[in-house]
N, C-alpha and C. Protein backbone atom coordinates (compact mmCIF):
# COMPACT_ATOMS: atom_id res chain seq x y z
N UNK A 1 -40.25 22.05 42.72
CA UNK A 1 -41.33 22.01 43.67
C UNK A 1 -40.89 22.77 44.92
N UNK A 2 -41.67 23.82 45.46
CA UNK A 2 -41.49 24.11 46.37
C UNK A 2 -41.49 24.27 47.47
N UNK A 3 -41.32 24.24 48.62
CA UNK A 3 -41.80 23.71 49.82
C UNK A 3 -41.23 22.36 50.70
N UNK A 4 -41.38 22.09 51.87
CA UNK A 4 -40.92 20.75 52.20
C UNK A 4 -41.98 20.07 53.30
N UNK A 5 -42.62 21.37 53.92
CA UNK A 5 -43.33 20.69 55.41
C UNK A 5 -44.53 20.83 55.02
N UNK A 6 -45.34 20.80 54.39
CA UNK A 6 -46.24 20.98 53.66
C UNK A 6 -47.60 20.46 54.96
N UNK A 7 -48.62 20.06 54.61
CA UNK A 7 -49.59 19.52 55.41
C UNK A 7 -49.89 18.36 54.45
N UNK A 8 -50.09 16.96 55.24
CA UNK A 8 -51.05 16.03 54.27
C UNK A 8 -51.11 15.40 55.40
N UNK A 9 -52.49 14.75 55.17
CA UNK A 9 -53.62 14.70 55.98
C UNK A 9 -54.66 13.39 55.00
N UNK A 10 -54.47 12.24 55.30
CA UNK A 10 -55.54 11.39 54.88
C UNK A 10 -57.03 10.91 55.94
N UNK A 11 -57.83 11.18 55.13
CA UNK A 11 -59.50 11.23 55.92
C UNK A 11 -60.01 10.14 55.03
N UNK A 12 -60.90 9.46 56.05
CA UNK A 12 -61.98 8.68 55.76
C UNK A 12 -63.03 8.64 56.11
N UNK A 13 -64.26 8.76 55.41
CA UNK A 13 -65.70 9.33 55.65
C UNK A 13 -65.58 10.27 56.72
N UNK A 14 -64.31 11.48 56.88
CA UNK A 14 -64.25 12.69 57.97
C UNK A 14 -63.64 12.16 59.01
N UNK A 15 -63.03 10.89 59.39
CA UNK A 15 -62.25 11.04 60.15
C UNK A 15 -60.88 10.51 59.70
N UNK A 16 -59.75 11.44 60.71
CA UNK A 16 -58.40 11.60 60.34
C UNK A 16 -57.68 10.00 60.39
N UNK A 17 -57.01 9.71 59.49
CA UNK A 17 -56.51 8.58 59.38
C UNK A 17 -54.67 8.45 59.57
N UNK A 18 -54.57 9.18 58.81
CA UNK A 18 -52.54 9.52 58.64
C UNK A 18 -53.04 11.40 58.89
N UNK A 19 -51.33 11.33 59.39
CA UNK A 19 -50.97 12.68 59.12
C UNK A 19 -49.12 12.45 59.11
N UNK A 20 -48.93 13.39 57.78
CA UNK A 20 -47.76 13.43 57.65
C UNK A 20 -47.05 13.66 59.02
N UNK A 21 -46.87 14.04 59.83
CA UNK A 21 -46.34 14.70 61.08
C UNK A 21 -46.01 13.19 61.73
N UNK A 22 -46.89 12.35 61.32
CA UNK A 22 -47.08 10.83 62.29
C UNK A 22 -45.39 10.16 61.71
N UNK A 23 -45.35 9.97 61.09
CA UNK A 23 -43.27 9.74 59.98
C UNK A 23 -42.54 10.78 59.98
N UNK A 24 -43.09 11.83 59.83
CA UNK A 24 -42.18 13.46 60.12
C UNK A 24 -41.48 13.14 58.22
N UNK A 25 -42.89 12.52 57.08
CA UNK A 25 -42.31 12.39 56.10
C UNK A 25 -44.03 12.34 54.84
N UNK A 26 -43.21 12.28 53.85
CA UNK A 26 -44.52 12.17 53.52
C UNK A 26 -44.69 10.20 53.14
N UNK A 27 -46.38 9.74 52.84
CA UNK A 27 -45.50 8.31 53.10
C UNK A 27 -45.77 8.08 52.17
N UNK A 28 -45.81 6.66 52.10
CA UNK A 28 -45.74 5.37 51.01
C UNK A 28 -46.69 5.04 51.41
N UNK A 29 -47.62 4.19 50.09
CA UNK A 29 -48.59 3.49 49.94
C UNK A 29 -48.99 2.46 51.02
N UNK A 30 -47.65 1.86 51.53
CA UNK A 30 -47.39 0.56 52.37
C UNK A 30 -47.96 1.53 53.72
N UNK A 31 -47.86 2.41 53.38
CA UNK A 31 -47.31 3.29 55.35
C UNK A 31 -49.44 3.59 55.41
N UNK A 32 -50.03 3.89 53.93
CA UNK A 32 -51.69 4.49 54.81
C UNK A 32 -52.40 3.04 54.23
N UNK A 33 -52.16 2.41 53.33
CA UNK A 33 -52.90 1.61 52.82
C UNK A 33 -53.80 0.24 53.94
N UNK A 34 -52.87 -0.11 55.00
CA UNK A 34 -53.41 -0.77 56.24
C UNK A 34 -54.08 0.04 56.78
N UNK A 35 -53.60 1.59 57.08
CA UNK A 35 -54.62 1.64 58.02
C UNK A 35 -56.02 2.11 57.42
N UNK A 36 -56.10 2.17 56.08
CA UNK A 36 -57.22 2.64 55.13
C UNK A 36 -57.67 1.26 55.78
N UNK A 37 -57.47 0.04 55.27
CA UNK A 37 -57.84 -1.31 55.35
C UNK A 37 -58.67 -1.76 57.05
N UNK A 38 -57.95 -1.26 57.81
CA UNK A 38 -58.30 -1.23 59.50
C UNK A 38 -59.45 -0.97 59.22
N UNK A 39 -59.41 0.28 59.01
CA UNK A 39 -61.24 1.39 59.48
C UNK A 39 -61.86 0.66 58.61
N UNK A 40 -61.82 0.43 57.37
CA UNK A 40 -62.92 0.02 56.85
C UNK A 40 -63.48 -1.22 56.74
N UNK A 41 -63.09 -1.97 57.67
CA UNK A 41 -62.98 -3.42 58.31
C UNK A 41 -63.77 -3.64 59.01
C-alpha cells in the first residue's frame, strides 16, 4: 500500500465529523463511533 498521509475525512448528512489530522493517525472504530453517536442524538 502506498502512501501514508493520505486524507480521511468522516461526514454526516454533509457535515464534517473526524478528520484524520484530529489523531495525526488514521482511527479506530472506538475513536469516530461516539462521535457518529453525538450528532445523531
Amino acid at each position: 500500500m502506498t502512501g501514508a498521509n493520505g486524507i480521511f475525512d468522516v461526514h454526516l448528512d454533509g457535515k464534517l465529523v473526524f478528520e484524520k489530522s484530529m489523531l495525526g493517525r488514521y482511527p479506530d472504530p472506538d475513536d469516530v463511533l461516539p462521535l457518529l453517536r453525538e450528532r445523531m442524538a
